[in-house]
PDB file of N, CA and C in Angstrom:
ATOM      1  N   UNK A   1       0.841  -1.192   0.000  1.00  0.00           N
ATOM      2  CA  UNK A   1       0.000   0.000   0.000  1.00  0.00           C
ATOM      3  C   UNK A   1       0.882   1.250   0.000  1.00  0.00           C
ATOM      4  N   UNK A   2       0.825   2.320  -0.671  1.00  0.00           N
ATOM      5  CA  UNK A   2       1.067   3.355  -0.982  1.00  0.00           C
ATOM      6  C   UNK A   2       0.755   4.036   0.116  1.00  0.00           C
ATOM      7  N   UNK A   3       1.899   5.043   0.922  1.00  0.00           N
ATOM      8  CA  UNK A   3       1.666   6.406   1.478  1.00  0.00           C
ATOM      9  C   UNK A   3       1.849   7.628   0.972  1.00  0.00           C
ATOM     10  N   UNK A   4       0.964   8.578   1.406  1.00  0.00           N
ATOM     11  CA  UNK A   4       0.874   9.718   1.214  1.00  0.00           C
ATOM     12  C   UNK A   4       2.571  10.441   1.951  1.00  0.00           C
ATOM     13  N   UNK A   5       2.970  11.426   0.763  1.00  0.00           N
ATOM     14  CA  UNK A   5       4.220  12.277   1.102  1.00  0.00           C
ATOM     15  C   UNK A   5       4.185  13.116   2.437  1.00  0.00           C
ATOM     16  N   UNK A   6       4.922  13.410   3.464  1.00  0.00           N
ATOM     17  CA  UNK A   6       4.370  14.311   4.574  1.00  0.00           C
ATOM     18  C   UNK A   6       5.243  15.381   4.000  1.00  0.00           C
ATOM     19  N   UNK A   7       4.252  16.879   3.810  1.00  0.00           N
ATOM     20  CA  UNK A   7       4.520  17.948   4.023  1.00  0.00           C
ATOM     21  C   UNK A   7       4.962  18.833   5.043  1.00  0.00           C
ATOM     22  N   UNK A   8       5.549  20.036   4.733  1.00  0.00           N
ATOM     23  CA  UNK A   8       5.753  20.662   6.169  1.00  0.00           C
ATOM     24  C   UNK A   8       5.829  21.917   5.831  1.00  0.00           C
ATOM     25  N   UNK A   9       5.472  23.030   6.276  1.00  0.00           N
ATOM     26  CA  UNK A   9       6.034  24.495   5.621  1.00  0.00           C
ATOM     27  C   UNK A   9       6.770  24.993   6.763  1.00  0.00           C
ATOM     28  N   UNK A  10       7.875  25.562   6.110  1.00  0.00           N
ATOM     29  CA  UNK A  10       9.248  26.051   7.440  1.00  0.00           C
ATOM     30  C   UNK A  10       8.102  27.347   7.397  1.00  0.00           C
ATOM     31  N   UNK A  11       8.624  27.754   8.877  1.00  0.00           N
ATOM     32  CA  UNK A  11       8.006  28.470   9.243  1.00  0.00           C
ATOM     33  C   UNK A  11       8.708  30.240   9.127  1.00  0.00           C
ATOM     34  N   UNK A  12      10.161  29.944   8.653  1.00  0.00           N
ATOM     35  CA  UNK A  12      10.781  30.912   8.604  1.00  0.00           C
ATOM     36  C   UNK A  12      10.914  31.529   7.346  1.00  0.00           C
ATOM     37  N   UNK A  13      10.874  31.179   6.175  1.00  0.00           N
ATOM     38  CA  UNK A  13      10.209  31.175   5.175  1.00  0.00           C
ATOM     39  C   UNK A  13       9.320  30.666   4.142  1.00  0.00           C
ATOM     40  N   UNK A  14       8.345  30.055   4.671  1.00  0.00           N
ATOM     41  CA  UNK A  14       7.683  29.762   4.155  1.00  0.00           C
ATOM     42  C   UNK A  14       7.679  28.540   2.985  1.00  0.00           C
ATOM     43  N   UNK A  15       8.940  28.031   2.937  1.00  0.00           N
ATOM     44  CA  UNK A  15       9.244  27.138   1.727  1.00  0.00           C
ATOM     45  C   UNK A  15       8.432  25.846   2.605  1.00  0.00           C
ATOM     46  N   UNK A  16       8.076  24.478   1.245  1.00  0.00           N
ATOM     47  CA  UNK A  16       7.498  23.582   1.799  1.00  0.00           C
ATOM     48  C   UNK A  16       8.713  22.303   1.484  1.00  0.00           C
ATOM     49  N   UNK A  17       8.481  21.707   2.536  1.00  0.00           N
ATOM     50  CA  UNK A  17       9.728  20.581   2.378  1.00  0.00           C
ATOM     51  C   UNK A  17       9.205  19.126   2.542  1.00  0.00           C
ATOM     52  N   UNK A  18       9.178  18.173   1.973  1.00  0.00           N
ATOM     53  CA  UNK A  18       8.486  17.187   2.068  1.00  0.00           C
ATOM     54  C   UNK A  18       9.297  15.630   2.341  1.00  0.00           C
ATOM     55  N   UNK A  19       9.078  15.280   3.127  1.00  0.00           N
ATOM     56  CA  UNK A  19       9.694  14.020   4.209  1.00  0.00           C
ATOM     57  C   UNK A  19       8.652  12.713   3.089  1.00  0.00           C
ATOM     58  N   UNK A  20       9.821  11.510   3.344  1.00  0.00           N
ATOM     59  CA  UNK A  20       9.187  10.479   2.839  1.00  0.00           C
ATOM     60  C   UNK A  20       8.315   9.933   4.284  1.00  0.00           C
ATOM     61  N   UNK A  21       7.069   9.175   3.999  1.00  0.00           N
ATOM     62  CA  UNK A  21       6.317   8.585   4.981  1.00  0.00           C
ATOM     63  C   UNK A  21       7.235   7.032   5.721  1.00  0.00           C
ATOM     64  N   UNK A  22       7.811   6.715   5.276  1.00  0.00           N
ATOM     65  CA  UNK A  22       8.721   5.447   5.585  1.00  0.00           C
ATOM     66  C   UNK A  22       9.915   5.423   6.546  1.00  0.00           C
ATOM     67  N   UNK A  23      10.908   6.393   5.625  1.00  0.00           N
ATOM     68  CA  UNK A  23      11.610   6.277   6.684  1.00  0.00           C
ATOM     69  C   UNK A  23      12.074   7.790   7.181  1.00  0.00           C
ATOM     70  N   UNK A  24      11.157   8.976   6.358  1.00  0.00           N
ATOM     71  CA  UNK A  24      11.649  10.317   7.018  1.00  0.00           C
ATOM     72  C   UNK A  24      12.772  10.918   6.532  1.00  0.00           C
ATOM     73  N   UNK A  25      13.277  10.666   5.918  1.00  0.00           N
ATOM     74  CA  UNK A  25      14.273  11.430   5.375  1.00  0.00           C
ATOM     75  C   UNK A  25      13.665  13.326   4.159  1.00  0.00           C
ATOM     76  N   UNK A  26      14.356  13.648   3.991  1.00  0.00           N
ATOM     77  CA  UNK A  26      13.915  14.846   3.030  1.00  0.00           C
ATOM     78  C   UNK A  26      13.709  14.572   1.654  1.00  0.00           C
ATOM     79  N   UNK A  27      12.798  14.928   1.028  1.00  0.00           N
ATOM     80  CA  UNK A  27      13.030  14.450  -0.295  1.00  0.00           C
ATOM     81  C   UNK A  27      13.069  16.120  -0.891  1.00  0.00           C
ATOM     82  N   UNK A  28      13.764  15.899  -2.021  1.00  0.00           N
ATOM     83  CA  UNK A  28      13.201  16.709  -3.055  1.00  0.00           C
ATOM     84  C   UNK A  28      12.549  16.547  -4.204  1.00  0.00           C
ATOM     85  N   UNK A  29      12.313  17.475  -4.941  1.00  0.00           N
ATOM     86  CA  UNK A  29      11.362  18.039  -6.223  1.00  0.00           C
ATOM     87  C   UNK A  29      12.348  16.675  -7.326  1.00  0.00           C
ATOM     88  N   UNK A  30      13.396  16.735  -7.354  1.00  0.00           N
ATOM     89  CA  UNK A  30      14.402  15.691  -8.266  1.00  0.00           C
ATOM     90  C   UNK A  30      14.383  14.623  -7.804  1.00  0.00           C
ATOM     91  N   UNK A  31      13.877  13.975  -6.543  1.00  0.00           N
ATOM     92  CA  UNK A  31      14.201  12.913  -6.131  1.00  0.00           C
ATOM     93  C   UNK A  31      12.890  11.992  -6.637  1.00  0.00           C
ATOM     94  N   UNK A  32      11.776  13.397  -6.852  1.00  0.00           N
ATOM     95  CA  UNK A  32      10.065  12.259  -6.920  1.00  0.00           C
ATOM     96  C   UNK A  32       9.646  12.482  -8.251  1.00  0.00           C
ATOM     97  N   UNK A  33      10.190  13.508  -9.510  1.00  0.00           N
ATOM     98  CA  UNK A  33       9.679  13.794 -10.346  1.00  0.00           C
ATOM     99  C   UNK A  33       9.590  12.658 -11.240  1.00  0.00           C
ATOM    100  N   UNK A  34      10.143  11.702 -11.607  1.00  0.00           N
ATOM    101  CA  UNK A  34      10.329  10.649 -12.447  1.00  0.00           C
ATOM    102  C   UNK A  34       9.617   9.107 -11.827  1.00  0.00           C
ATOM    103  N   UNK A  35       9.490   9.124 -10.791  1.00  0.00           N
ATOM    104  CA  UNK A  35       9.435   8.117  -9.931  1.00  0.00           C
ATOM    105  C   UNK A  35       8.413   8.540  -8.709  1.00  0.00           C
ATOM    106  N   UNK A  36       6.900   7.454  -8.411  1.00  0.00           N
ATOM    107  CA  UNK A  36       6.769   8.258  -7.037  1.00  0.00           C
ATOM    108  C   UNK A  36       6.930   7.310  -6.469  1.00  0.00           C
ATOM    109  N   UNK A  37       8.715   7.427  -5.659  1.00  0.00           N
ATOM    110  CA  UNK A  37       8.743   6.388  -4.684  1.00  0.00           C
ATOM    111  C   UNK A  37      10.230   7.003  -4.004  1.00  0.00           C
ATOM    112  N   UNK A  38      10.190   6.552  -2.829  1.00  0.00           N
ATOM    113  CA  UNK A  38      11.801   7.211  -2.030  1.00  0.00           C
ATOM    114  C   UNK A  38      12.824   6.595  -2.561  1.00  0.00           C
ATOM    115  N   UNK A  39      14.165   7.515  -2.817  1.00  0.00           N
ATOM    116  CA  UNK A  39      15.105   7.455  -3.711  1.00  0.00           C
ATOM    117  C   UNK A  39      15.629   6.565  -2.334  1.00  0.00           C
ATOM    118  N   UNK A  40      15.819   6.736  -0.923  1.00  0.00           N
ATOM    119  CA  UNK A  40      16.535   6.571  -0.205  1.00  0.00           C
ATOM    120  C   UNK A  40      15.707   5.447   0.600  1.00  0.00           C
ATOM    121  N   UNK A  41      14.713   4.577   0.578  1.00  0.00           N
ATOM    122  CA  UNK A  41      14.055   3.502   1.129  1.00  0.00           C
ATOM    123  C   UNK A  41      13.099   2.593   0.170  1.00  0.00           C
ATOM    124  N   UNK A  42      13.181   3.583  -1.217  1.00  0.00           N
ATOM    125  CA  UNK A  42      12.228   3.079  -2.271  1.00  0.00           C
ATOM    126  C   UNK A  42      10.537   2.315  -1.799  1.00  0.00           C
ATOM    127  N   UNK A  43      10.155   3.083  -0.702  1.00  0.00           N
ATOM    128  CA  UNK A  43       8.911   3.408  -0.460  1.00  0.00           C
ATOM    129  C   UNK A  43       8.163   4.092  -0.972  1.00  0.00           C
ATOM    130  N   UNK A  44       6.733   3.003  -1.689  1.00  0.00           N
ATOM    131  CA  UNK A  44       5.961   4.123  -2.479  1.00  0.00           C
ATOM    132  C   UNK A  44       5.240   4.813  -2.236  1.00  0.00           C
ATOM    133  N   UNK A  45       4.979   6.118  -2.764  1.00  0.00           N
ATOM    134  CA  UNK A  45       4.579   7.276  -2.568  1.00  0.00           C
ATOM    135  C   UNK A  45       3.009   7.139  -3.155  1.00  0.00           C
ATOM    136  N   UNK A  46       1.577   7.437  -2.165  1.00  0.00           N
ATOM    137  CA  UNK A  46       1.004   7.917  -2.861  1.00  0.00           C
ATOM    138  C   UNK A  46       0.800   8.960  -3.951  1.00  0.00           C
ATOM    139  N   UNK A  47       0.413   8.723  -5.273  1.00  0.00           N
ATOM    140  CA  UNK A  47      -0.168  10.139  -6.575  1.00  0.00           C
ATOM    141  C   UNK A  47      -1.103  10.769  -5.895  1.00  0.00           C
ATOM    142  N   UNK A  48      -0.848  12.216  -5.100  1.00  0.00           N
ATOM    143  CA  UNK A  48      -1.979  12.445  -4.714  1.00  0.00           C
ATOM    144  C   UNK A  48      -1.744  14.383  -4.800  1.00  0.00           C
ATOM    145  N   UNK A  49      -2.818  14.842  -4.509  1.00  0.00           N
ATOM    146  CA  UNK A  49      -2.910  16.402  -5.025  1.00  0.00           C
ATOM    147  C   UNK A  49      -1.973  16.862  -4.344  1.00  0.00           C
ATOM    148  N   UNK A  50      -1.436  16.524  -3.205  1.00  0.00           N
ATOM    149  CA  UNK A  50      -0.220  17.161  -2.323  1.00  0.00           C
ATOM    150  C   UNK A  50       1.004  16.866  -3.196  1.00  0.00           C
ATOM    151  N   UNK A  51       1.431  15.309  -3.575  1.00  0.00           N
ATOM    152  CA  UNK A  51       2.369  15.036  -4.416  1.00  0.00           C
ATOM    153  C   UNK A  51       2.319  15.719  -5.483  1.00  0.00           C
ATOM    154  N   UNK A  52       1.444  16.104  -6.314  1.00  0.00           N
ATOM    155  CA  UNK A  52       1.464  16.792  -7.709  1.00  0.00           C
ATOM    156  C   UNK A  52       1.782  18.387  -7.125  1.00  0.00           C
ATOM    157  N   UNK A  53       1.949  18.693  -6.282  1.00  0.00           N
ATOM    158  CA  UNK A  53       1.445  20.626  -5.819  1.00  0.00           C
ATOM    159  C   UNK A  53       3.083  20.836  -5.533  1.00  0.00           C
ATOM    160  N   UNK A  54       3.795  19.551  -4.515  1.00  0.00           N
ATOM    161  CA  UNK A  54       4.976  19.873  -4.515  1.00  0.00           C
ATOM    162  C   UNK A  54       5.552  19.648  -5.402  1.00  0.00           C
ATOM    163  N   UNK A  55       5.436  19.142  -6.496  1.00  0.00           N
ATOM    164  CA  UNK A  55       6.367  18.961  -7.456  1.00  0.00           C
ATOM    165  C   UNK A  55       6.033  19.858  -8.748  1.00  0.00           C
ATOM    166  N   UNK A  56       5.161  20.748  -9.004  1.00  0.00           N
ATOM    167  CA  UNK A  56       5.028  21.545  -9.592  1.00  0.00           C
ATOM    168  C   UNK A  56       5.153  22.948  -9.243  1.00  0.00           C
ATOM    169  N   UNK A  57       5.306  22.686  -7.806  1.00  0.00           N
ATOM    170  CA  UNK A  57       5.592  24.395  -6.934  1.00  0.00           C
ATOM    171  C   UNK A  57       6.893  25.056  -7.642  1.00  0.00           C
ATOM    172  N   UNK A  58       8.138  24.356  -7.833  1.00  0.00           N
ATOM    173  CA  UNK A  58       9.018  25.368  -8.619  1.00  0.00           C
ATOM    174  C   UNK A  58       8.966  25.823  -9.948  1.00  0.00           C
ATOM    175  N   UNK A  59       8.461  25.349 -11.071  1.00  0.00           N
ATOM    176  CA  UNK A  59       7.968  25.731 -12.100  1.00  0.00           C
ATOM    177  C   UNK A  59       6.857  26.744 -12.068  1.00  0.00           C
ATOM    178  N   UNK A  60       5.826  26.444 -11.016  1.00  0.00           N
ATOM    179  CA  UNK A  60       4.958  27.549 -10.864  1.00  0.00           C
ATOM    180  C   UNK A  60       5.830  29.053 -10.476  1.00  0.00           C
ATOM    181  N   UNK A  61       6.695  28.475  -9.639  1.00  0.00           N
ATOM    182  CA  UNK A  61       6.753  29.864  -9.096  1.00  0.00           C
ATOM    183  C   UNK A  61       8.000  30.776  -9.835  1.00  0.00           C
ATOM    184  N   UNK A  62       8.316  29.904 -10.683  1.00  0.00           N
ATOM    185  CA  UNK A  62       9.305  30.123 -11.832  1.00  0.00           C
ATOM    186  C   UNK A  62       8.828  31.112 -12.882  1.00  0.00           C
ATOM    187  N   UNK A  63       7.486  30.445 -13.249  1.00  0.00           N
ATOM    188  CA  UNK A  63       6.232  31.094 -14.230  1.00  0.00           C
ATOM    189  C   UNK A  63       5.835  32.388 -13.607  1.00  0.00           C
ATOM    190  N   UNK A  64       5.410  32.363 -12.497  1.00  0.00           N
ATOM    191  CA  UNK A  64       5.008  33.718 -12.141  1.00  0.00           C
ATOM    192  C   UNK A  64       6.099  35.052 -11.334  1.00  0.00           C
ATOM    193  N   UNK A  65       7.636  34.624 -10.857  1.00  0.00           N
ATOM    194  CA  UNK A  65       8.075  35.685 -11.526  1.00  0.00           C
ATOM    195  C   UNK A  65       8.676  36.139 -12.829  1.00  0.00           C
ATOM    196  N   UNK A  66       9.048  34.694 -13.505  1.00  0.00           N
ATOM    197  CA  UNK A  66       8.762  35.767 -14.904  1.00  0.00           C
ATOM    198  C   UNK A  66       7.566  36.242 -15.612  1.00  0.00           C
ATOM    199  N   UNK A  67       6.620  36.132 -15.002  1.00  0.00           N
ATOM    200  CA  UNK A  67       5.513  37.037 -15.290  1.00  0.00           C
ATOM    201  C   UNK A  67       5.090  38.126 -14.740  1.00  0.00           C
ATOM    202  N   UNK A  68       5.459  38.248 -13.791  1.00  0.00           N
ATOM    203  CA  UNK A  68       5.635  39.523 -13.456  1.00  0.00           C
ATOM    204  C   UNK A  68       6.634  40.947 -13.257  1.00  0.00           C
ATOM    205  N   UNK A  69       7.919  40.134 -13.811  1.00  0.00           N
ATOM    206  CA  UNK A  69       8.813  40.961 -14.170  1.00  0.00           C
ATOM    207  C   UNK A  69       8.288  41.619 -15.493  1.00  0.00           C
ATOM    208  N   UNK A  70       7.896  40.339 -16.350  1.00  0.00           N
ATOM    209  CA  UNK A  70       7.343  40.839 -17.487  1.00  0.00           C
ATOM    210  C   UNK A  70       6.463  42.115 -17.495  1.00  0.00           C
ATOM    211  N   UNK A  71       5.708  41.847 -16.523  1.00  0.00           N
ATOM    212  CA  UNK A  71       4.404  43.114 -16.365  1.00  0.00           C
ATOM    213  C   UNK A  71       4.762  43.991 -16.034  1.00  0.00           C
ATOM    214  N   UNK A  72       5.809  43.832 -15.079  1.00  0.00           N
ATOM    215  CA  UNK A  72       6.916  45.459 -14.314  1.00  0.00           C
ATOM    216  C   UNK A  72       7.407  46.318 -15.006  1.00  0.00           C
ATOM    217  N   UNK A  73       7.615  45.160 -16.387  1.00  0.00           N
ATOM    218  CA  UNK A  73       8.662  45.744 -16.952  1.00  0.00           C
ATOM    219  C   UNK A  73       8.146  46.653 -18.303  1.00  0.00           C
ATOM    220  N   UNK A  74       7.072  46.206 -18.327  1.00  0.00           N
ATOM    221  CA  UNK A  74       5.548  47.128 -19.410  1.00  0.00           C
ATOM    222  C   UNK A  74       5.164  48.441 -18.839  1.00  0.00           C
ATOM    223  N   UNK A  75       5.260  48.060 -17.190  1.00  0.00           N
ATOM    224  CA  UNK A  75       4.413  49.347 -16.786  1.00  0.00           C
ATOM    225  C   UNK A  75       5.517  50.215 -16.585  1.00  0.00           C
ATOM    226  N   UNK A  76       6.477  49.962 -16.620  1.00  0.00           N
ATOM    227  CA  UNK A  76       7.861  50.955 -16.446  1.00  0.00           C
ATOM    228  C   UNK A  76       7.645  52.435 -17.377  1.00  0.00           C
TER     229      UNK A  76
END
């Protein structure tokens, strides 16, 4: 059976960091994108809206400041 990824948001800035359910270690965005399973216990990862949110959070947030530089840079 498949677990769900545990999330966490630091509280000091706000970044979200996500622990495997197995054995706890940190994962990153490179470690789950290809694979949903722990690089470091190869425990599988539930597909679930949390798993898809962290792994699309840097591209999102990639997209929207260059979109808004873009816009900064119009209204200049």
């Amino acid at each position: 059976m498949r677990k769900a990824i545990i999330l966490q948001e630091n509280s000091q800035n706000g970044e979200v960091l996500a622990y495997c359910p197995y054995c706890n270690e940190e994962l990153e965005v490179s470690d789950l994108e290809m694979f949903f399973a722990c690089p470091f216990c190869g425990g599988a990862l539930e597909d679930n809206d949390d798993l898809q949110k962290f792994i699309l959070s840097p591209s999102v947030r990639t997209w929207v400041s260059k979109s808004m530089k873009s816009i900064s840079e119009r209204n200049s």
